[in-house]
PDB file of N, CA and C in Angstrom:
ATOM      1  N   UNK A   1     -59.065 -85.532  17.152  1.00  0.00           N
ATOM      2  CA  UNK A   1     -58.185 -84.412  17.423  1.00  0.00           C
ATOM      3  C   UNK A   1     -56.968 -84.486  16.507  1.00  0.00           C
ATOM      4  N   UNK A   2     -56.861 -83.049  16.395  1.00  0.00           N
ATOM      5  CA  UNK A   2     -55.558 -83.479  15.503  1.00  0.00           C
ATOM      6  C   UNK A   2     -54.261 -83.128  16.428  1.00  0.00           C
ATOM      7  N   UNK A   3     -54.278 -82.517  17.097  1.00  0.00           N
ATOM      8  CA  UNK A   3     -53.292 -81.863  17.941  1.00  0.00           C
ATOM      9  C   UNK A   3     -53.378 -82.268  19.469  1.00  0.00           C
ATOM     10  N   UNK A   4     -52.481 -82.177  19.887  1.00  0.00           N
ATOM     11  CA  UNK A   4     -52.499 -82.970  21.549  1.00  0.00           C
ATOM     12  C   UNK A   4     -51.088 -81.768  21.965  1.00  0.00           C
ATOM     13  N   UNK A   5     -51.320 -80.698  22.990  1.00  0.00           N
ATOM     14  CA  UNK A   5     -50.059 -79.860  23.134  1.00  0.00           C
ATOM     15  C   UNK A   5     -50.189 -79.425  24.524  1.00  0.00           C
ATOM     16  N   UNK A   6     -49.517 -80.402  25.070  1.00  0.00           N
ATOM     17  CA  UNK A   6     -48.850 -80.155  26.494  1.00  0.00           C
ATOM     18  C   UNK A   6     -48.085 -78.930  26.562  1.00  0.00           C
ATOM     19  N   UNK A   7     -48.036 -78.162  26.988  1.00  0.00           N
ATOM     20  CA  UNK A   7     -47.429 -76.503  27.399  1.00  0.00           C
ATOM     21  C   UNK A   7     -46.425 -76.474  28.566  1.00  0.00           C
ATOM     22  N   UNK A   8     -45.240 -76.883  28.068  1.00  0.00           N
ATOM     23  CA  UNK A   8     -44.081 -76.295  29.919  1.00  0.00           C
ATOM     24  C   UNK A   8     -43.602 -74.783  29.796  1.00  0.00           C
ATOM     25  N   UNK A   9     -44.228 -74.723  30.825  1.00  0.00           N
ATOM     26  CA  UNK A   9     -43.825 -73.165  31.490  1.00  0.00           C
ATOM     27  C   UNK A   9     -42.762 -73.118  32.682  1.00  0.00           C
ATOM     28  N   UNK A  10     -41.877 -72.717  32.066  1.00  0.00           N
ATOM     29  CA  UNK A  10     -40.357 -72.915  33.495  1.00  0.00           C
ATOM     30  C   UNK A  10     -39.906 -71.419  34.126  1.00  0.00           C
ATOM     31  N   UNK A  11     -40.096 -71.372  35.118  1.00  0.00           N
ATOM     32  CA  UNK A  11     -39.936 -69.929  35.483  1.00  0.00           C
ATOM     33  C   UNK A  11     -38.247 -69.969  35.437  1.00  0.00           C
ATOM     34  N   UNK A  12     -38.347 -68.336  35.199  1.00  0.00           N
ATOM     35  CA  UNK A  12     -36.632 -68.305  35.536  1.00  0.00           C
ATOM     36  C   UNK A  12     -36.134 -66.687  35.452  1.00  0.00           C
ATOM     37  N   UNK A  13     -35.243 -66.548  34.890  1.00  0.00           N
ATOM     38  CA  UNK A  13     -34.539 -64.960  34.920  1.00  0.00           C
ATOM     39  C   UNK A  13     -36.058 -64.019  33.950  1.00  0.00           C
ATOM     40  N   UNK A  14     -36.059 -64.902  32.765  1.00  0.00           N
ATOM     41  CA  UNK A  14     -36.758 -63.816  31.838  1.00  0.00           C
ATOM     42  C   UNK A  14     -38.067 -63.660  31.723  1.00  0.00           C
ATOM     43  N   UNK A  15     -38.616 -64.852  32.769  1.00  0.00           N
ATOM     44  CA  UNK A  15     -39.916 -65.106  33.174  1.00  0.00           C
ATOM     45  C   UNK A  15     -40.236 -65.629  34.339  1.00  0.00           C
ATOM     46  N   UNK A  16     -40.968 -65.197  34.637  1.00  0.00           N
ATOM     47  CA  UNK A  16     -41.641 -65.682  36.172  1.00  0.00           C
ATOM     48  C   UNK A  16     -43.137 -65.891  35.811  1.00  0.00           C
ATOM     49  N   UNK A  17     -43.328 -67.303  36.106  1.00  0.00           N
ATOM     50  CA  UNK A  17     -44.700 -68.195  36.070  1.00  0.00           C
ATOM     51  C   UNK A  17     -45.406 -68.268  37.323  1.00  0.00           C
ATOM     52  N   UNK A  18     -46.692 -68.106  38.135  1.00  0.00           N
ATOM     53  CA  UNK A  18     -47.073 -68.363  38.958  1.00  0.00           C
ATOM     54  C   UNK A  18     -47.806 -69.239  39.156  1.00  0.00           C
ATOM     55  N   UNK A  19     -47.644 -70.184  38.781  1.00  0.00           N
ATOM     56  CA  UNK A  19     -48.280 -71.334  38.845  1.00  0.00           C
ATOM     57  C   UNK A  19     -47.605 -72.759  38.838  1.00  0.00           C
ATOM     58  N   UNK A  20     -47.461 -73.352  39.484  1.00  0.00           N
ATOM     59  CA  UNK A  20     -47.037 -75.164  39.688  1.00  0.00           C
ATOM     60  C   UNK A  20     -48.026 -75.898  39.301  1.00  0.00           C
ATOM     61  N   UNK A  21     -47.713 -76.985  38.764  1.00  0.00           N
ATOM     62  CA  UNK A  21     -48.938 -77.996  38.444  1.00  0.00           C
ATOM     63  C   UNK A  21     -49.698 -77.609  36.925  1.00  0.00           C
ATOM     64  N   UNK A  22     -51.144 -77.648  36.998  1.00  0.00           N
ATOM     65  CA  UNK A  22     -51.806 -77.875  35.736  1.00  0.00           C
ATOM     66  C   UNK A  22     -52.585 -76.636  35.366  1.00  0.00           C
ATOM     67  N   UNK A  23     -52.591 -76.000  34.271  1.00  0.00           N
ATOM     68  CA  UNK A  23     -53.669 -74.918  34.201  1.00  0.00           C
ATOM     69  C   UNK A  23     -54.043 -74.976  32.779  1.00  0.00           C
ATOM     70  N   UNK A  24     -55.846 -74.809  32.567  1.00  0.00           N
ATOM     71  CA  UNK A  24     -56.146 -74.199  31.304  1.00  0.00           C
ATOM     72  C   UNK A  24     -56.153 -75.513  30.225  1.00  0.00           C
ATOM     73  N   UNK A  25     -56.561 -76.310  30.993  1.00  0.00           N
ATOM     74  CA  UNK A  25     -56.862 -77.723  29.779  1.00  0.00           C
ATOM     75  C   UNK A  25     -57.912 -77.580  29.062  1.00  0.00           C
ATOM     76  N   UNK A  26     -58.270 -77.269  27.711  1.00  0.00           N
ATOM     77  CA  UNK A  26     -58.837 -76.462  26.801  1.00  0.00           C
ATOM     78  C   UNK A  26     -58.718 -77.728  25.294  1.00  0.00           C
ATOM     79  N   UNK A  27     -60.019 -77.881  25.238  1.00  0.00           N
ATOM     80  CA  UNK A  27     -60.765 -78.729  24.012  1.00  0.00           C
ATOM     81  C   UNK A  27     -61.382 -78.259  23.192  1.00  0.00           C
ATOM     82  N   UNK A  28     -60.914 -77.649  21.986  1.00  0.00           N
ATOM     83  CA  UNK A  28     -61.184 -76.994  20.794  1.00  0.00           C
ATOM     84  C   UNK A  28     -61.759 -77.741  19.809  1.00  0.00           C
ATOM     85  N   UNK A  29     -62.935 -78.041  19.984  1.00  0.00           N
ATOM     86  CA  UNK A  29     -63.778 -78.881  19.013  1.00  0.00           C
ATOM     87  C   UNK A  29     -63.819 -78.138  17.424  1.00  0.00           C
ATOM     88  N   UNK A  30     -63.609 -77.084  17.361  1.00  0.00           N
ATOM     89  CA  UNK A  30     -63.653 -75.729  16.605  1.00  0.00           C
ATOM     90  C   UNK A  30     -62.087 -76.403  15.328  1.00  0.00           C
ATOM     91  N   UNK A  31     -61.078 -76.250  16.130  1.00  0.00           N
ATOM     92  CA  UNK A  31     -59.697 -75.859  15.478  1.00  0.00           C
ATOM     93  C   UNK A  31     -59.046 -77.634  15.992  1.00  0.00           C
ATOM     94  N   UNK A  32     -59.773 -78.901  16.497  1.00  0.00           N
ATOM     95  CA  UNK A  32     -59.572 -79.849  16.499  1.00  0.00           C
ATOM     96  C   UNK A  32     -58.503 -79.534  17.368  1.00  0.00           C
ATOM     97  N   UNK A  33     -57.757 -79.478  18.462  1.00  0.00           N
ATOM     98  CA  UNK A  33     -57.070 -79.682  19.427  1.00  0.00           C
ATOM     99  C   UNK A  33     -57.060 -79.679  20.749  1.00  0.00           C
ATOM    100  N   UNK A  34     -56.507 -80.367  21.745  1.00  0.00           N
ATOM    101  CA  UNK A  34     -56.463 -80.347  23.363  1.00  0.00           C
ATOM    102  C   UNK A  34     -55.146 -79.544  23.471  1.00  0.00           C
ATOM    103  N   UNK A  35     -55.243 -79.076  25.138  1.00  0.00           N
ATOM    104  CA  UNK A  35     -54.046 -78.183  25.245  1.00  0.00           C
ATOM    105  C   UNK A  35     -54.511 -78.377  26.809  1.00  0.00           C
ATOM    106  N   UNK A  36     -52.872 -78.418  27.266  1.00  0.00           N
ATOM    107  CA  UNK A  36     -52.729 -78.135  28.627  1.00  0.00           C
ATOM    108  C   UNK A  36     -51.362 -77.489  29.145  1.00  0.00           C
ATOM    109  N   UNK A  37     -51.450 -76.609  29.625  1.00  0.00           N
ATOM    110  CA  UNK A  37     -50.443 -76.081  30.589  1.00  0.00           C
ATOM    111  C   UNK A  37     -49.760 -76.308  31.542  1.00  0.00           C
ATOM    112  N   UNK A  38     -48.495 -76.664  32.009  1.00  0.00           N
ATOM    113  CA  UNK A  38     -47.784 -77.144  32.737  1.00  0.00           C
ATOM    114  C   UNK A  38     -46.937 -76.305  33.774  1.00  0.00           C
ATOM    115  N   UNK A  39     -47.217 -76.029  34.430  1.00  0.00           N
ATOM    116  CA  UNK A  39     -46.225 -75.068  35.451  1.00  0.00           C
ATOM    117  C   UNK A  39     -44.968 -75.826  36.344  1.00  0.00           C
ATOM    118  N   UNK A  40     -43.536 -75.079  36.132  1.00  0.00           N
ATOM    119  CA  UNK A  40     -42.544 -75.497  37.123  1.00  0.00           C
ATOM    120  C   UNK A  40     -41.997 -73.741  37.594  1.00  0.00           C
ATOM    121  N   UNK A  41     -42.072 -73.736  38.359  1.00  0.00           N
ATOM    122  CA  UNK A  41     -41.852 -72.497  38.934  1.00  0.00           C
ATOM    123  C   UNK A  41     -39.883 -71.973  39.269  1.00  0.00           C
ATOM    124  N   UNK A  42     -39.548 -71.282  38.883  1.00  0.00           N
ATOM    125  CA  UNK A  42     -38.382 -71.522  39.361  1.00  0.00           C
ATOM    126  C   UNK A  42     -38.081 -71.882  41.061  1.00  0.00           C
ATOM    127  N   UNK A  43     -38.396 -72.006  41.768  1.00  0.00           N
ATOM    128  CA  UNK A  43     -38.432 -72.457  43.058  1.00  0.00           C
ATOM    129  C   UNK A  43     -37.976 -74.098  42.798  1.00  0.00           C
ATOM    130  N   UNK A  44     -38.656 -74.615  42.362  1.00  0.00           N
ATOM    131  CA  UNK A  44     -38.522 -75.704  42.248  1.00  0.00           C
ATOM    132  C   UNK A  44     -37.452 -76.839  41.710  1.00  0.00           C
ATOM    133  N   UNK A  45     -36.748 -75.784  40.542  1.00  0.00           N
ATOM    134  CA  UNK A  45     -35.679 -76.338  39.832  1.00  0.00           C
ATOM    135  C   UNK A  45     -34.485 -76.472  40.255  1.00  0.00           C
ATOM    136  N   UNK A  46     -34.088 -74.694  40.806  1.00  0.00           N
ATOM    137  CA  UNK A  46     -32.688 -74.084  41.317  1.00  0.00           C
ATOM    138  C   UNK A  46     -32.040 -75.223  42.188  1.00  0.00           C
ATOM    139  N   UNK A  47     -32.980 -75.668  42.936  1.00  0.00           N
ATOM    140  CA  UNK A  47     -31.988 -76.354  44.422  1.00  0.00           C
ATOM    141  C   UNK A  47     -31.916 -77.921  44.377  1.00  0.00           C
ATOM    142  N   UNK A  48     -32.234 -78.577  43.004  1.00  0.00           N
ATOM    143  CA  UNK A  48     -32.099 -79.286  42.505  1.00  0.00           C
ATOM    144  C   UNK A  48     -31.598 -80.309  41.912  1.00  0.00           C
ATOM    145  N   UNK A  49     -31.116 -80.716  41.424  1.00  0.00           N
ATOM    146  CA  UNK A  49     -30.054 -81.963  40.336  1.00  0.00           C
ATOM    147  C   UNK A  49     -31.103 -82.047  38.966  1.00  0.00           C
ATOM    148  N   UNK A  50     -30.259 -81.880  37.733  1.00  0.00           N
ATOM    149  CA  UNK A  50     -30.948 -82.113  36.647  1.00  0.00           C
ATOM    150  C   UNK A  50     -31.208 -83.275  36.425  1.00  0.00           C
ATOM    151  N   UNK A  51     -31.325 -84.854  37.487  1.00  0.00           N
ATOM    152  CA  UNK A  51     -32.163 -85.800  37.028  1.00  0.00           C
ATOM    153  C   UNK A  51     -33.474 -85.416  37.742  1.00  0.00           C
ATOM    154  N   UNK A  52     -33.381 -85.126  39.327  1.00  0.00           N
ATOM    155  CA  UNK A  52     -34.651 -84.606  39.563  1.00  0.00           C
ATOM    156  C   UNK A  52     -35.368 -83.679  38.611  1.00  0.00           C
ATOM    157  N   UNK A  53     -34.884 -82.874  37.941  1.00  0.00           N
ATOM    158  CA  UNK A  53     -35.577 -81.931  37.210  1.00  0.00           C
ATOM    159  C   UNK A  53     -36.215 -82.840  35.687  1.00  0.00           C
ATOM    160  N   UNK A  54     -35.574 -83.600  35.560  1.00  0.00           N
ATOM    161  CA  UNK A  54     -36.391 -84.464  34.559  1.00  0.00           C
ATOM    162  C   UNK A  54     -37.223 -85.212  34.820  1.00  0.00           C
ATOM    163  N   UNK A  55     -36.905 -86.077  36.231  1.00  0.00           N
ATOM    164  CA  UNK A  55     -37.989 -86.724  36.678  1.00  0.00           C
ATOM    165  C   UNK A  55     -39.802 -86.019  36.461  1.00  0.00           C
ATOM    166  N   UNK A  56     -38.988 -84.400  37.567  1.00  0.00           N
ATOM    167  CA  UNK A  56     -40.287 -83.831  37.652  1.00  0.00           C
ATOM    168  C   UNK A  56     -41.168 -83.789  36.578  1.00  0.00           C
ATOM    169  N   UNK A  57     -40.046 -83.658  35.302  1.00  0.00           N
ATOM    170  CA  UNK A  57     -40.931 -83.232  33.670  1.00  0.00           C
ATOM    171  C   UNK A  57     -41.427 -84.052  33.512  1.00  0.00           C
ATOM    172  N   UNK A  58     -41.212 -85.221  33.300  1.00  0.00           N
ATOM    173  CA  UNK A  58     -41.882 -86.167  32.545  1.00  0.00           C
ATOM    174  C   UNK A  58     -42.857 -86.971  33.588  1.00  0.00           C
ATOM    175  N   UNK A  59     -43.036 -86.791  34.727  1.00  0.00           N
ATOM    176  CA  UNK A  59     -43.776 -87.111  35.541  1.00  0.00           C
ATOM    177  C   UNK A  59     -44.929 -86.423  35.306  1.00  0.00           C
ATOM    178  N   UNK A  60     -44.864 -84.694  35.614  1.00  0.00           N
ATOM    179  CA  UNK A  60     -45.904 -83.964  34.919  1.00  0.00           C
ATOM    180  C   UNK A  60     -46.404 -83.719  33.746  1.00  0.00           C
ATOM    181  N   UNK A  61     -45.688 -84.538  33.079  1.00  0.00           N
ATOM    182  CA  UNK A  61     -46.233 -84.732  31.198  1.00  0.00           C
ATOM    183  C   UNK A  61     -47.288 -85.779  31.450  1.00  0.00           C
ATOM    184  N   UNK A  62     -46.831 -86.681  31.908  1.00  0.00           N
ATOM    185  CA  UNK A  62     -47.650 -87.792  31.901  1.00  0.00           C
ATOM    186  C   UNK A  62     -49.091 -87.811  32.753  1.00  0.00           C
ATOM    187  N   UNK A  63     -48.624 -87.147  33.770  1.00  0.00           N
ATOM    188  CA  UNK A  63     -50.189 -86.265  34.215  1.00  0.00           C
ATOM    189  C   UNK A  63     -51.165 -85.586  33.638  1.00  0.00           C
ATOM    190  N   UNK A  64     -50.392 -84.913  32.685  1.00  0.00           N
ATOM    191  CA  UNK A  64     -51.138 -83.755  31.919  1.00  0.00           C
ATOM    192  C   UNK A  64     -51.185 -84.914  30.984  1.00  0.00           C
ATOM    193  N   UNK A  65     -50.986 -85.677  30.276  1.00  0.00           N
ATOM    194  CA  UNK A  65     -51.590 -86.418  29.335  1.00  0.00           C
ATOM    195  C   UNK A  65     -52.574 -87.451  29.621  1.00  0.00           C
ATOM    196  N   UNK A  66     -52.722 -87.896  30.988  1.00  0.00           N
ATOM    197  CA  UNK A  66     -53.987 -88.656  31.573  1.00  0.00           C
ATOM    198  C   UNK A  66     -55.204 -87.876  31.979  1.00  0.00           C
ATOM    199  N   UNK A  67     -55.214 -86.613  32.158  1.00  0.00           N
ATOM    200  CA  UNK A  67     -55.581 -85.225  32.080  1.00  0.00           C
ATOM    201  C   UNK A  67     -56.534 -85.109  30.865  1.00  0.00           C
ATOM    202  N   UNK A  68     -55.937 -84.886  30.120  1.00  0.00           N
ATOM    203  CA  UNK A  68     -56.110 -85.071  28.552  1.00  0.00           C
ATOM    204  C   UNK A  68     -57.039 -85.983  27.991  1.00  0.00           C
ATOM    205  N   UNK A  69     -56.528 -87.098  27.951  1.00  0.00           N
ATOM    206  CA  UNK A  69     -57.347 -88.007  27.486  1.00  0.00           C
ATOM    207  C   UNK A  69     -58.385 -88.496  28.148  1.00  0.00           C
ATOM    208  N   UNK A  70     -58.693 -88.835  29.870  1.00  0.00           N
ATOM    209  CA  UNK A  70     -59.846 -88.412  30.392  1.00  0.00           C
ATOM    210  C   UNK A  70     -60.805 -87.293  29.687  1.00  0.00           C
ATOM    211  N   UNK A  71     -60.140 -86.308  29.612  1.00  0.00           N
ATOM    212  CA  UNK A  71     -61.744 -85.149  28.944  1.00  0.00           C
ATOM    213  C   UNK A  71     -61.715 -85.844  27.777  1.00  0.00           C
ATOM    214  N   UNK A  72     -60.982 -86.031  26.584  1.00  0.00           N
ATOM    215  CA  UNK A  72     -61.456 -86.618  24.997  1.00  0.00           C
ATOM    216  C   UNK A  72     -62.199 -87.404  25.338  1.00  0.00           C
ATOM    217  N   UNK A  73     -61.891 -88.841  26.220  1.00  0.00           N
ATOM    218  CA  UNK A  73     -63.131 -89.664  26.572  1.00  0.00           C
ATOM    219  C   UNK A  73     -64.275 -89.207  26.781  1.00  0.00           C
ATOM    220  N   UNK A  74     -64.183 -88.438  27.614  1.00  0.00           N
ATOM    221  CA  UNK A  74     -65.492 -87.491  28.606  1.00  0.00           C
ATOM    222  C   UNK A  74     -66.588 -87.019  27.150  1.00  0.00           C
ATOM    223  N   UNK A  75     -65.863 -86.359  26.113  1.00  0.00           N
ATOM    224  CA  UNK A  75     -66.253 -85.791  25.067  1.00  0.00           C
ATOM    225  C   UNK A  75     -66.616 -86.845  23.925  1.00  0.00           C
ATOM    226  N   UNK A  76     -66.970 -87.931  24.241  1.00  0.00           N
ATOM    227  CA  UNK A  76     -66.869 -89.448  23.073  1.00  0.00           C
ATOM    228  C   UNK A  76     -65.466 -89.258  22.131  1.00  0.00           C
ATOM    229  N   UNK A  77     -64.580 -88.716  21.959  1.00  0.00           N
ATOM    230  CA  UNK A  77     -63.268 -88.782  21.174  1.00  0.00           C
ATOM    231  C   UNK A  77     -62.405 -90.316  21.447  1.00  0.00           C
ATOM    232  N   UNK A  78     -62.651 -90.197  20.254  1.00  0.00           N
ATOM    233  CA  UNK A  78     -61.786 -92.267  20.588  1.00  0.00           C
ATOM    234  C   UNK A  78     -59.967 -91.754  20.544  1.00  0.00           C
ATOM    235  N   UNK A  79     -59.602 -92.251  21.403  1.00  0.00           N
ATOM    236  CA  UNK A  79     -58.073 -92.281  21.548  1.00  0.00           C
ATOM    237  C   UNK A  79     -57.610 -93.682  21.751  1.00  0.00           C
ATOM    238  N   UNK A  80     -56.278 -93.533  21.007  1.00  0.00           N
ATOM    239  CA  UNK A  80     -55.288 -94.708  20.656  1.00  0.00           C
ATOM    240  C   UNK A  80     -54.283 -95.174  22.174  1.00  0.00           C
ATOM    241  N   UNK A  81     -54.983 -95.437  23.486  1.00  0.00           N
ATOM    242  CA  UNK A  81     -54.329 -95.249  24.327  1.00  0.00           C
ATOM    243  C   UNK A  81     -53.018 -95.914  24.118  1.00  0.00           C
ATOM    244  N   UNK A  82     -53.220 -97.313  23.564  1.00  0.00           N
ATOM    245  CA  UNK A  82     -52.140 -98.133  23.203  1.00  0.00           C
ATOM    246  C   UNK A  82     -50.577 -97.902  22.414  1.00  0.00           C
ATOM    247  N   UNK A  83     -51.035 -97.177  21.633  1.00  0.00           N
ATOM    248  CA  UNK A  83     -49.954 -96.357  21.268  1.00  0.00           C
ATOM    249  C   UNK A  83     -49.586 -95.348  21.711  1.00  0.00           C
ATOM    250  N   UNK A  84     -50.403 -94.583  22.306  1.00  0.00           N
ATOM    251  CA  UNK A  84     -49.938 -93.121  23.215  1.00  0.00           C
ATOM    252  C   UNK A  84     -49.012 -93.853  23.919  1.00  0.00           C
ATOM    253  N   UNK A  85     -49.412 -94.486  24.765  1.00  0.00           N
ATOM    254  CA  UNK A  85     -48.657 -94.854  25.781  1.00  0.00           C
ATOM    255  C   UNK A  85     -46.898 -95.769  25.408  1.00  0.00           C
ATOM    256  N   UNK A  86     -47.170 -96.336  24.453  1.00  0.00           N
ATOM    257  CA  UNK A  86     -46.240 -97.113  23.973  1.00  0.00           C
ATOM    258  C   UNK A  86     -45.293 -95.933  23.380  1.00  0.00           C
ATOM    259  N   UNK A  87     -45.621 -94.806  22.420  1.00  0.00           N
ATOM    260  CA  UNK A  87     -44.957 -94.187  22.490  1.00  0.00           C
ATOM    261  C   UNK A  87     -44.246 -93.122  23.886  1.00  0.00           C
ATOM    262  N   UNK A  88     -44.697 -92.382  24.843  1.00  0.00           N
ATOM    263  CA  UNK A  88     -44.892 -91.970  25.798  1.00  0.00           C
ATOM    264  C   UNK A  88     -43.602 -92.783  26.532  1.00  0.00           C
ATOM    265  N   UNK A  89     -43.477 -94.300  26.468  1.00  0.00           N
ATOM    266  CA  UNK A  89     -42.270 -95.106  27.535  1.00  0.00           C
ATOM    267  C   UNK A  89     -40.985 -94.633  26.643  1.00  0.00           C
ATOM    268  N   UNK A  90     -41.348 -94.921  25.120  1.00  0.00           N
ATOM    269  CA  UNK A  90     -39.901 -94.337  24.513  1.00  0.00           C
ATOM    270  C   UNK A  90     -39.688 -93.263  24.529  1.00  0.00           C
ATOM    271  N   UNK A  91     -40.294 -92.149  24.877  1.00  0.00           N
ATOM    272  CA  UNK A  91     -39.879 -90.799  24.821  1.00  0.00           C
ATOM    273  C   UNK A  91     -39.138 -90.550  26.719  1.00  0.00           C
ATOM    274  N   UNK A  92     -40.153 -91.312  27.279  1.00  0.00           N
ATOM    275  CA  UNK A  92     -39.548 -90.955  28.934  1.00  0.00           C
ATOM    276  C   UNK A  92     -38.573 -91.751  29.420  1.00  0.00           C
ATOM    277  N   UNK A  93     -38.131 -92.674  28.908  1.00  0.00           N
ATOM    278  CA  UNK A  93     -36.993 -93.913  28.878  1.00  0.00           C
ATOM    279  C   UNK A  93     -35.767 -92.982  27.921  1.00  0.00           C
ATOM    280  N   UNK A  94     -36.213 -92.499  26.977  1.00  0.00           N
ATOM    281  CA  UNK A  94     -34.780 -91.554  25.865  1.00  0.00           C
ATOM    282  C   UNK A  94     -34.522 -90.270  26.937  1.00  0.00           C
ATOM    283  N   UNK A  95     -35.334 -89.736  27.442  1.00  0.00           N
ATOM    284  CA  UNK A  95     -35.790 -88.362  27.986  1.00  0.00           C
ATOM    285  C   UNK A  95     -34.861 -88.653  29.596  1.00  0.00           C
ATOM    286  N   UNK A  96     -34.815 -89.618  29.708  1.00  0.00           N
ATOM    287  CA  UNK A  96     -34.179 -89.968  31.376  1.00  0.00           C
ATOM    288  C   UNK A  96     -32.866 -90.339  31.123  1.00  0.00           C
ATOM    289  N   UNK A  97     -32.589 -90.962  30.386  1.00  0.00           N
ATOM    290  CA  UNK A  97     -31.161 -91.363  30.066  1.00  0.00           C
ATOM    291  C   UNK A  97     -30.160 -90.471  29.354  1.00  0.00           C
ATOM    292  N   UNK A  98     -30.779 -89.795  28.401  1.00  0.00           N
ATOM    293  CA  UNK A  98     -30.072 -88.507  27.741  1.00  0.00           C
ATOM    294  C   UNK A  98     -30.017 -87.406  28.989  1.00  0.00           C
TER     295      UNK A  98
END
């Protein structure tokens, strides 16, 4: 694969998303990429604290990326879990503290 593209969809004033959770995880053997969709609804954010709201993100990234790489497996696609993941702690360790 050449592409790996997690999708956040955040509802709010200029959009309204109906969906929470995961939609439309899509393996393009064609155009070489995975894709998944991420739903946070505005419901969810408003009544909130922006660490909870990061928590939630990167909690559901990391879902949608075990998501992910389950089907590439599923499909014989060899993935670098070792580094996904190694990268993945520095992005959600920078991503929590910023």
């Amino acid at each position: 694969m050449d592409e790996i593209a997690p999708t956040i969809f955040v509802g709010g004033d200029l959009w309204y998303w109906k969906f929470e959770g995961f939609q439309r995880l899509r393996l393009s053997k064609k155009h070489r990429y995975i894709e998944i969709h991420i739903g946070m609804p505005r419901e969810r954010w408003e009544i909130v604290n922006i660490i909870e709201i990061k928590k939630y993100l990167i909690s559901h990234l990391k879902t949608a990326l075990e998501l992910m790489i389950k089907r590439l497996k599923k499909e014989k696609y060899e993935v670098n879990e070792i580094d996904l993941w190694s990268d993945f702690a520095k992005v959600e360790e920078e991503f929590l503290i910023n």
